[in-house]
Protein backbone atom coordinates (compact mmCIF):
# COMPACT_ATOMS: atom_id res chain seq x y z
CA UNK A 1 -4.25 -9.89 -7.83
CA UNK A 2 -0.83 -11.17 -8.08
CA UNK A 3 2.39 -10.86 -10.11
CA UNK A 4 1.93 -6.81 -10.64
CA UNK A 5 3.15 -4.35 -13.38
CA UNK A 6 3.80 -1.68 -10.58
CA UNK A 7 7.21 -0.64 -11.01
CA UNK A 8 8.25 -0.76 -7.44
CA UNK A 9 6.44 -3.76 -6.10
CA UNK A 10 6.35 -7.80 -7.17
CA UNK A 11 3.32 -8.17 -6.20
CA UNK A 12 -0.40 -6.86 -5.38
CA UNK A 13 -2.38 -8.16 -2.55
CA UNK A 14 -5.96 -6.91 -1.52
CA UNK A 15 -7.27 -8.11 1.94
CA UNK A 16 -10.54 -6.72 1.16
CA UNK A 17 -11.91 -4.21 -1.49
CA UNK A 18 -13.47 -1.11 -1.20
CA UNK A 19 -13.05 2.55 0.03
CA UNK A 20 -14.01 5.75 1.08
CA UNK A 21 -12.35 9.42 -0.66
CA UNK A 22 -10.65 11.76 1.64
CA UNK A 23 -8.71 14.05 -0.53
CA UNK A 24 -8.18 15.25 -4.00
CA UNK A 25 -6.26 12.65 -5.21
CA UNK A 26 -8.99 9.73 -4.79
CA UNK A 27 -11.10 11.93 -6.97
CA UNK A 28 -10.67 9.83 -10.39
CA UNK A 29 -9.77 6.31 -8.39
CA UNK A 30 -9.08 3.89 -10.86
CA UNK A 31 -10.33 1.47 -7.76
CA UNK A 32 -13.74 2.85 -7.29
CA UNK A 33 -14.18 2.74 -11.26
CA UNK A 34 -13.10 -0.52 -12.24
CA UNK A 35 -14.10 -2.73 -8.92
CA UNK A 36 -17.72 -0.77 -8.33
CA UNK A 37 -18.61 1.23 -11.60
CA UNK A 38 -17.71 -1.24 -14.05
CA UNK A 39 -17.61 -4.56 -12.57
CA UNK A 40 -19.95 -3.77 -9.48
CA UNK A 41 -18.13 -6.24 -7.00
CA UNK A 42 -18.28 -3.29 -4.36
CA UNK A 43 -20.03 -0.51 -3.41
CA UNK A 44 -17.84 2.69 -2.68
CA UNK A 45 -18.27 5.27 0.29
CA UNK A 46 -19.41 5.50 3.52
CA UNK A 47 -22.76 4.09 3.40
CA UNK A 48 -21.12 1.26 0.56
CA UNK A 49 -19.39 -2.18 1.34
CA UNK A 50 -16.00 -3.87 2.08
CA UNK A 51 -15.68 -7.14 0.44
CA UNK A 52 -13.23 -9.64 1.99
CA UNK A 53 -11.06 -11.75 -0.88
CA UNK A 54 -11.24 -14.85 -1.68
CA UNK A 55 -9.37 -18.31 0.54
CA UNK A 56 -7.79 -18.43 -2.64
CA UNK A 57 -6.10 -14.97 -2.87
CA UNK A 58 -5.25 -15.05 0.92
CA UNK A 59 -3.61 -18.23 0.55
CA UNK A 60 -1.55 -16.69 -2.38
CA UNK A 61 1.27 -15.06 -0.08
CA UNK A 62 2.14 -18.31 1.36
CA UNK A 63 3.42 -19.53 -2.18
CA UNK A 64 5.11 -16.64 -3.13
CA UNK A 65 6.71 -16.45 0.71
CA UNK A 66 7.66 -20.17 0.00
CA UNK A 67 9.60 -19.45 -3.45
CA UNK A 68 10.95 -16.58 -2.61
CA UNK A 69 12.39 -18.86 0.70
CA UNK A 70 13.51 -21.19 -1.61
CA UNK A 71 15.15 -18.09 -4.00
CA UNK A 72 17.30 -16.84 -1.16
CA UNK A 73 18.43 -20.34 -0.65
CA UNK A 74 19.97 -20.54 -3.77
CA UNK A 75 21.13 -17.08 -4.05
CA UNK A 76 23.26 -17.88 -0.87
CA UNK A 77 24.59 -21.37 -2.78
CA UNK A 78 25.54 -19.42 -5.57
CA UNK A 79 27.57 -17.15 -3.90
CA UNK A 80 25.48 -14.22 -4.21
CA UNK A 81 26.04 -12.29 -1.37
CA UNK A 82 29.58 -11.19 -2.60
CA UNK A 83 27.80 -10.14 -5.69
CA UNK A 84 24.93 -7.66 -5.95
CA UNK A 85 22.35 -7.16 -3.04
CA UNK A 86 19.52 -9.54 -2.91
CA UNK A 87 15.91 -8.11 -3.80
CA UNK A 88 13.10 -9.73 -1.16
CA UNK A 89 9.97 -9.94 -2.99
CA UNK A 90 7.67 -6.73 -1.92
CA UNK A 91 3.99 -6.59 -1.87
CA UNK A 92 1.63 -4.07 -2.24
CA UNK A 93 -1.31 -4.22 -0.02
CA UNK A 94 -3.91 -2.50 -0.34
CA UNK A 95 -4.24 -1.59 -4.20
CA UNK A 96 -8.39 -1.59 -3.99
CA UNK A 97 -8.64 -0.28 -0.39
CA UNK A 98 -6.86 1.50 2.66
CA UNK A 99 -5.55 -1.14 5.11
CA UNK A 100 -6.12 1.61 7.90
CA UNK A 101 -9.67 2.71 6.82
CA UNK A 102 -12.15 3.67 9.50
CA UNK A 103 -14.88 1.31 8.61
CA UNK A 104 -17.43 -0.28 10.99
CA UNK A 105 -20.14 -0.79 8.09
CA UNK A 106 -21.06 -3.54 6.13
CA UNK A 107 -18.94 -6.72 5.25
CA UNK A 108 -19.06 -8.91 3.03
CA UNK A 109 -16.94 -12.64 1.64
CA UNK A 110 -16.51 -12.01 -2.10
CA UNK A 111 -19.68 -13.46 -3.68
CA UNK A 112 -21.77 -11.01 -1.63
CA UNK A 113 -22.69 -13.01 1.63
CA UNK A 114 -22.71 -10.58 5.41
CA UNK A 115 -19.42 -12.07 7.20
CA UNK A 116 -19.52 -13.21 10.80
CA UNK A 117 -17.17 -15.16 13.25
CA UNK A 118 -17.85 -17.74 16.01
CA UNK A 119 -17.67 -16.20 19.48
CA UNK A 120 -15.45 -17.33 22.28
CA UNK A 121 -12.80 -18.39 18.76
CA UNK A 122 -8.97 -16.66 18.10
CA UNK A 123 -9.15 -18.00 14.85
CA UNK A 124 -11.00 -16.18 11.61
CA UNK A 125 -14.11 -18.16 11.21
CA UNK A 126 -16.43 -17.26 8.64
CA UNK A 127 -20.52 -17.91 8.99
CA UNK A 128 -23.18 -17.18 6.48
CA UNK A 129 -25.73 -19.47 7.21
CA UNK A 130 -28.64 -18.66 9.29
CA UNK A 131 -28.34 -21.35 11.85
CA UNK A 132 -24.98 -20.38 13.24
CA UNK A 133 -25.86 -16.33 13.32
CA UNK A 134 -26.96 -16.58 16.92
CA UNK A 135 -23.90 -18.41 18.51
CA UNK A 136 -22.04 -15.68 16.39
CA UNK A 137 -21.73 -11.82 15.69
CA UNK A 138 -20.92 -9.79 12.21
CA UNK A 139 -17.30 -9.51 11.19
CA UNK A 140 -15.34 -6.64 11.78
CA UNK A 141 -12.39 -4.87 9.81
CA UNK A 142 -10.48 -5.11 13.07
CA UNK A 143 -10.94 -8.71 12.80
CA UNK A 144 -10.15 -8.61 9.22
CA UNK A 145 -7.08 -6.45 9.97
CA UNK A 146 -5.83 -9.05 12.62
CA UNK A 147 -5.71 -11.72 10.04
CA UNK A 148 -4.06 -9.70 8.00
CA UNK A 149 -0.99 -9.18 9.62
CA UNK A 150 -1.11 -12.73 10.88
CA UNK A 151 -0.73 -13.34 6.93
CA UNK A 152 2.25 -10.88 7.11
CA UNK A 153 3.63 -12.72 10.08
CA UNK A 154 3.65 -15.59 8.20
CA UNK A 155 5.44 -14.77 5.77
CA UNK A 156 8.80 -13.44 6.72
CA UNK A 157 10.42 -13.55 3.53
CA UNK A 158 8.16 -11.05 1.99
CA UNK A 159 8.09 -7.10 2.64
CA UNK A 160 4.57 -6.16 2.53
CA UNK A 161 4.26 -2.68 1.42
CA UNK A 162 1.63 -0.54 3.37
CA UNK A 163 0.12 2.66 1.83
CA UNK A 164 -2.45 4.50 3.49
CA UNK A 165 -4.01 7.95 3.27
CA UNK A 166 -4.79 7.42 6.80
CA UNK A 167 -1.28 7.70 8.61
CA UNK A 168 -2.64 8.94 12.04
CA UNK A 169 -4.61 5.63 12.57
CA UNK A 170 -1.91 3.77 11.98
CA UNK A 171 -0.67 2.98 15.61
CA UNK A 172 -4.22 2.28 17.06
CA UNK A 173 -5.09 -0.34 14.23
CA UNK A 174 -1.78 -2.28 14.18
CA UNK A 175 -1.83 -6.11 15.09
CA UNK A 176 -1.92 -6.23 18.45
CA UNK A 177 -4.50 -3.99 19.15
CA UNK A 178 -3.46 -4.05 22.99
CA UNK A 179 -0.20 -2.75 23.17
CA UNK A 180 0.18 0.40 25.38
CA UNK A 181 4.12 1.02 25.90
CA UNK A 182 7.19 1.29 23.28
CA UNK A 183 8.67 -1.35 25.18
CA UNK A 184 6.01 -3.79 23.76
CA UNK A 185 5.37 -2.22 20.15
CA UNK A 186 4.65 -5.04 17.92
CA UNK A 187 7.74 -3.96 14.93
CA UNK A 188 7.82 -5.73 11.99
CA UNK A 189 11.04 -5.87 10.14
CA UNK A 190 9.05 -6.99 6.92
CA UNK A 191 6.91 -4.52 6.64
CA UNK A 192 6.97 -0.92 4.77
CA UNK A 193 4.85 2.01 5.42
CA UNK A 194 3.82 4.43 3.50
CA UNK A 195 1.57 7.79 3.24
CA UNK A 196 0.70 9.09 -0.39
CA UNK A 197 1.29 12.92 -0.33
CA UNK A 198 -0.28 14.94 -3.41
CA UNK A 199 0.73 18.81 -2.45
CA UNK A 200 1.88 20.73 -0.05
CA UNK A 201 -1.80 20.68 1.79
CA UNK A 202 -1.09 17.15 2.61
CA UNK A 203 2.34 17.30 4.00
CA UNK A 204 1.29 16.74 7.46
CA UNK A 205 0.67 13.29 6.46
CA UNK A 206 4.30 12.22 6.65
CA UNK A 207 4.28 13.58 10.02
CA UNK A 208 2.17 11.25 11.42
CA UNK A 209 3.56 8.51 9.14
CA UNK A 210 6.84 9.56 11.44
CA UNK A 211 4.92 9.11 14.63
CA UNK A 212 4.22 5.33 13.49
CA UNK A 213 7.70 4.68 12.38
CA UNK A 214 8.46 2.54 15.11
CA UNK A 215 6.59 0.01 14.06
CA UNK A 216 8.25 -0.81 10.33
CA UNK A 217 11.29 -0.80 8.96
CA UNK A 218 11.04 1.56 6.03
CA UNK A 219 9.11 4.91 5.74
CA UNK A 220 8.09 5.83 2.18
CA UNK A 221 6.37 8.45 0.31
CA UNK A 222 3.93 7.95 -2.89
CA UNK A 223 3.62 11.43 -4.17
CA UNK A 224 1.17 10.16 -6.95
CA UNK A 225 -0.89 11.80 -8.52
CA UNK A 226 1.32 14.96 -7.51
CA UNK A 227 -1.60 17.60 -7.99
CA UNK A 228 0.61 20.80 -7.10
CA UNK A 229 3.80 22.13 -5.60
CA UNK A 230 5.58 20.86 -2.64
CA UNK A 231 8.60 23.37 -2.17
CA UNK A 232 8.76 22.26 1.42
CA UNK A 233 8.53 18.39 0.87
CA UNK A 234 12.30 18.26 2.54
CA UNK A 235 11.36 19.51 5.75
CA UNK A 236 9.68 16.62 6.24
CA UNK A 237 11.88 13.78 4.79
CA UNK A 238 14.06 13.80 8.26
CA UNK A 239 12.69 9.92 8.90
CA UNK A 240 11.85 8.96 5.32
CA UNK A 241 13.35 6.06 3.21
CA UNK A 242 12.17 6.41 -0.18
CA UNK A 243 9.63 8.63 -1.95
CA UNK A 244 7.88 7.30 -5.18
CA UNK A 245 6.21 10.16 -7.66
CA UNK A 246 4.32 10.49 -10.42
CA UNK A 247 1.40 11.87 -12.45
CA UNK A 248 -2.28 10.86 -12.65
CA UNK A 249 -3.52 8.02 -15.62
CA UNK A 250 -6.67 7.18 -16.45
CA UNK A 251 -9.50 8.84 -19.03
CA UNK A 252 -9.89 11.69 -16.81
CA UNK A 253 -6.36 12.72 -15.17
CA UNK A 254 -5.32 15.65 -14.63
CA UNK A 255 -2.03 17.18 -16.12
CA UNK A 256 1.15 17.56 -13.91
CA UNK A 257 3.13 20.61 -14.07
CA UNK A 258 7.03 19.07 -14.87
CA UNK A 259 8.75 21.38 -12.58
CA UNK A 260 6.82 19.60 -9.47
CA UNK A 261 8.57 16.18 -10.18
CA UNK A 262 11.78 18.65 -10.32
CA UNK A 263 11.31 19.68 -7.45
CA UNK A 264 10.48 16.60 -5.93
CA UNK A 265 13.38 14.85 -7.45
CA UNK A 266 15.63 17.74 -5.99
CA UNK A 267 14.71 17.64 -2.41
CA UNK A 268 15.52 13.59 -2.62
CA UNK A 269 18.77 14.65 -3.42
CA UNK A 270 19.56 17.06 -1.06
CA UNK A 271 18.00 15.24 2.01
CA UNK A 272 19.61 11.81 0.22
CA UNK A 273 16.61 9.52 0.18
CA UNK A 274 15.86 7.28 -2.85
CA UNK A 275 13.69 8.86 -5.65
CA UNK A 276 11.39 6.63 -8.00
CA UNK A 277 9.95 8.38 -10.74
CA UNK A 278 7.18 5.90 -11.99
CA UNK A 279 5.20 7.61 -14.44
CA UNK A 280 4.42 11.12 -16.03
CA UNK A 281 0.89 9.85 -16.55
CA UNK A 282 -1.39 10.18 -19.47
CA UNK A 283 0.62 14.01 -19.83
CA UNK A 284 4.03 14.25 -20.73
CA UNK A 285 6.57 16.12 -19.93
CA UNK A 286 5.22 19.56 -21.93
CA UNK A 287 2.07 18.62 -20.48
CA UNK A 288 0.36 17.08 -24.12
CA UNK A 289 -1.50 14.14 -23.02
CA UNK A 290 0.28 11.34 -25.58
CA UNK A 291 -1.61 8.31 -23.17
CA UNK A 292 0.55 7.08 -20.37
CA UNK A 293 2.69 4.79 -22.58
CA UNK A 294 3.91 7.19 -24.80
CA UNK A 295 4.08 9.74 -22.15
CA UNK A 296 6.97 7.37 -20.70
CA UNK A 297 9.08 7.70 -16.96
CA UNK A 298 11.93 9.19 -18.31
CA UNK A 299 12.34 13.09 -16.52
CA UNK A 300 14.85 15.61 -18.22
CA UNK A 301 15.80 12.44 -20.22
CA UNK A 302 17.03 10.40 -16.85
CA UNK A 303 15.18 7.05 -15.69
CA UNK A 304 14.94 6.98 -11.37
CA UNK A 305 14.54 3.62 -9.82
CA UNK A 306 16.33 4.86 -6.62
CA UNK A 307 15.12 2.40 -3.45
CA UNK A 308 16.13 1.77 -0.17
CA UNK A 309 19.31 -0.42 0.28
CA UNK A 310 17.96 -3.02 2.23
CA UNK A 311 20.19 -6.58 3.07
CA UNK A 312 18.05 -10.07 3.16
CA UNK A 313 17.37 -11.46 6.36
């Protein structure tokens, strides 16, 4: 976890690991095969685990919040905000897990010890020894959640990118927990959030990605893998900022027909909101699967790195 070959994000960070499926496009999750299947450092599913990362990873952000501080500074030196638009650093969290998971299972630090924190304590204290288990009770994601986004708070030159296939928990498991009224709704200007969307069964989604939209400063779409047509996707980009597509990788994806990324692409336009095309997947565009290299980004011949137009602060 680090430096990332995503095409729209800088970075990867994972808070913890692990997952449950909820729709068709978590069917062949390159997640749940590499992390549990082939290197068995969680266990999928409901009844599985959640491992928290490493100090090391969570201390990570800091030094990439520092140099990107330290970027800006010289961007500004050098005259660069006559010249083109400075790009903050963005991170994608979670890449092996869903920030906004229902979980209130088992917990775990990342060589396989049960988590748990000191009572009576604000601060994330970990305990795996037997002696302190009674002055202490088991870790929850809540309390794993909280120090995430005191990671994100910390780190204001960074805009942590948030994609969840669980937009309607959104507002009840955002940092404060407490908040009640708009007037004290916890916004973060550095963070993005985002809903992936693979056919038109899943539209809804954005909807209640809307109803959190308070809360962070861009609203984005990952239609990837796109697994059928979405011919009313526009209806539904009235509050969205950018929407990222693409087709399924991996030994066992599934082929994409072309004209959904058309049509995809198309409704961008119209509604003017960003499009990224990032990948046609192991399939390309006359649906021959070529591997995802060869396959290419490139639709009808055109590369799309459209993204929101966003000015440092």
């Amino acid at each position: 976890m680090g430096v990332t070959t995503i095409e729209w994000a800088d970075y990867t960070f994972n808070h913890v690991m692990g997952c449950t499926k909820v729709s068709p496009a978590c069917k062949n999750c390159y997640a749940e095969r590499d992390f549990d299947h082939r290197y068995g450092k969680v266990k999928w599913g409901p009844n599985g685990t959640r491992v928290v990362t490493s100090d090391a990873n969570w201390q990570k952000p800091l030094k990439w919040n520092s140099e990107a501080d330290k970027a800006f500074a010289l961007y500004r030196c050098g005259g660069g905000l006559n010249k083109e638009i400075y790009q903050r650093p963005r991170v994608f969290c979670a890449s092996l897990a869903d920030v906004f998971e229902d979980w209130d299972g088992d917990i775990r630090d990342h060589k396989g010890n049960p988590l748990w924190k000191c009572n009576g304590t604000q601060c994330f204290e970990l305990r795996t020894d037997s002696i302190m288990r009674e002055h202490c009770t088991k870790l929850t994601m809540d309390d794993v959640r909280a120090r995430l986004f005191r990671l994100i708070d910390a780190t204001p030159n960074l805009d942590w990118l948030l994609l969840t296939k669980r937009p309607e928990n959104i507002r009840a498991k955002w940092h404060p927990f407490d908040w009640q009224t708009p007037s004290d709704c916890p916004y973060r200007k550095n963070v993005w959030l985002g809903t992936s969307v693979e056919s038109s069964e899943y539209l809804p989604r954005i909807d209640s990605l809307e109803d959190a939209g308070v809360l962070a400063s861009v609203l984005f779409i990952s239609a990837e893998p796109v697994l059928g047509p979405m011919p009313t996707l526009g209806e539904h980009l009235g509050l969205i900022d950018w929407v990222i597509a693409g087709g399924e990788s991996g030994p066992d994806a599934r082929p994409a027909d072309p004209d959904w990324f058309r049509s995809i692409r198309d409704q961008c336009d119209m509604h003017n909101v960003p499009f990224h095309f990032k990948q046609w997947g192991e399939f390309d565009e006359y649906q021959k699967r070529v591997g995802k290299k060869a396959a290419g980004r490139l639709l009808d011949g055109e590369t799309h790195d459209g993204s929101p137009m966003l000015f440092a602060f």
